[in-house]
Protein backbone atom coordinates (compact mmCIF):
# COMPACT_ATOMS: atom_id res chain seq x y z
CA UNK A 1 95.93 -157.49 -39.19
CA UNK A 2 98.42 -158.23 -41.59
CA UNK A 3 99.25 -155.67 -44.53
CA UNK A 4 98.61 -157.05 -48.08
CA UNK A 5 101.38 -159.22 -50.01
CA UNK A 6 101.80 -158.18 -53.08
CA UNK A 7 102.20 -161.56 -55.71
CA UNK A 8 101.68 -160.30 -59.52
CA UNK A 9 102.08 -157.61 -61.40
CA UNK A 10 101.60 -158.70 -65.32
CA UNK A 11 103.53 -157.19 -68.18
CA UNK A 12 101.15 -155.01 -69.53
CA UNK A 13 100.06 -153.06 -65.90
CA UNK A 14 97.87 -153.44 -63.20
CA UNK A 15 98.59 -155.65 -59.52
CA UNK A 16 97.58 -158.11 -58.02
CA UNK A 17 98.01 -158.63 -53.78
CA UNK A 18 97.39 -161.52 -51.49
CA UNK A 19 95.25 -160.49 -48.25
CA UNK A 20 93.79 -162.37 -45.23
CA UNK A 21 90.84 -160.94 -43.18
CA UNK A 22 89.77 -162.04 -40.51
CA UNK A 23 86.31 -162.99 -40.04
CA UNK A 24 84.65 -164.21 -36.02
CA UNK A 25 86.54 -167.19 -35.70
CA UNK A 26 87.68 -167.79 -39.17
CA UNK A 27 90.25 -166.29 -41.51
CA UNK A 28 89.25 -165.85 -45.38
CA UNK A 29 92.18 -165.47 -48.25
CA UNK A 30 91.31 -162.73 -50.69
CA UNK A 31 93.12 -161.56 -53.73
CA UNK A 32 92.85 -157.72 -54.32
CA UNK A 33 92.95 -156.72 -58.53
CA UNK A 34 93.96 -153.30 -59.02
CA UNK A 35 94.51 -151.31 -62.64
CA UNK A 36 94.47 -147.46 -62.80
CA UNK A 37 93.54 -146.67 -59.24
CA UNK A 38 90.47 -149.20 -59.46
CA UNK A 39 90.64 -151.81 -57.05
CA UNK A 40 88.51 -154.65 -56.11
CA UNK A 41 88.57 -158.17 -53.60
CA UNK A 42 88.15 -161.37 -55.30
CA UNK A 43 87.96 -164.60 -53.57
CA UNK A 44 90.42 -166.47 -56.20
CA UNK A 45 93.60 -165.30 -58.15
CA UNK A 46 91.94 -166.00 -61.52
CA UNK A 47 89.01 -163.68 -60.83
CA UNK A 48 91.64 -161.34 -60.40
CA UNK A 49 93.28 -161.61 -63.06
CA UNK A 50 90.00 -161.76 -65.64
CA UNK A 51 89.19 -158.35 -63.56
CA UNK A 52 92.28 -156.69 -64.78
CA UNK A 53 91.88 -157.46 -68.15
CA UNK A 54 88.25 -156.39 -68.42
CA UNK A 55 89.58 -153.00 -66.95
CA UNK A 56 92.19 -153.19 -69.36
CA UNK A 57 89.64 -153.62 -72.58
CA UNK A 58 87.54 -150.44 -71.19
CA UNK A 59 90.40 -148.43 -71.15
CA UNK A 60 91.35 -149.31 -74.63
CA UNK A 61 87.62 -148.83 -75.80
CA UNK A 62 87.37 -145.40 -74.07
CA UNK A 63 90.29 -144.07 -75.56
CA UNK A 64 89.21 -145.21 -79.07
């Protein structure tokens, strides 16, 4: 199994990695969003991204 590929970062923080996992007899592409330690599989690159900045929003509330 491959390792995941790491394929945005934006400005402001956070990552964003390409992974395949395999599934039986089929291979699924899933994009991993991660911001402070908080990670989480989405199944496309936007979803990702909108993850990211919700985390991103929290933080700023919490620290408010």
């Amino acid at each position: 199994m491959a390792l995941p590929e790491f394929i945005y970062a934006p400005i402001d923080g956070g990552t964003i990695h390409r992974y395949e996992i395999s599934g039986g007899k089929r291979k699924f592409l899933r994009f991993i969003g991660c911001y402070l330690g908080q990670c989480n599989f989405h199944k496309n690159i936007d979803d990702a991204i909108d993850y990211i900045k919700n985390l991103k929003e929290l933080q700023k509330i919490q620290k408010t």
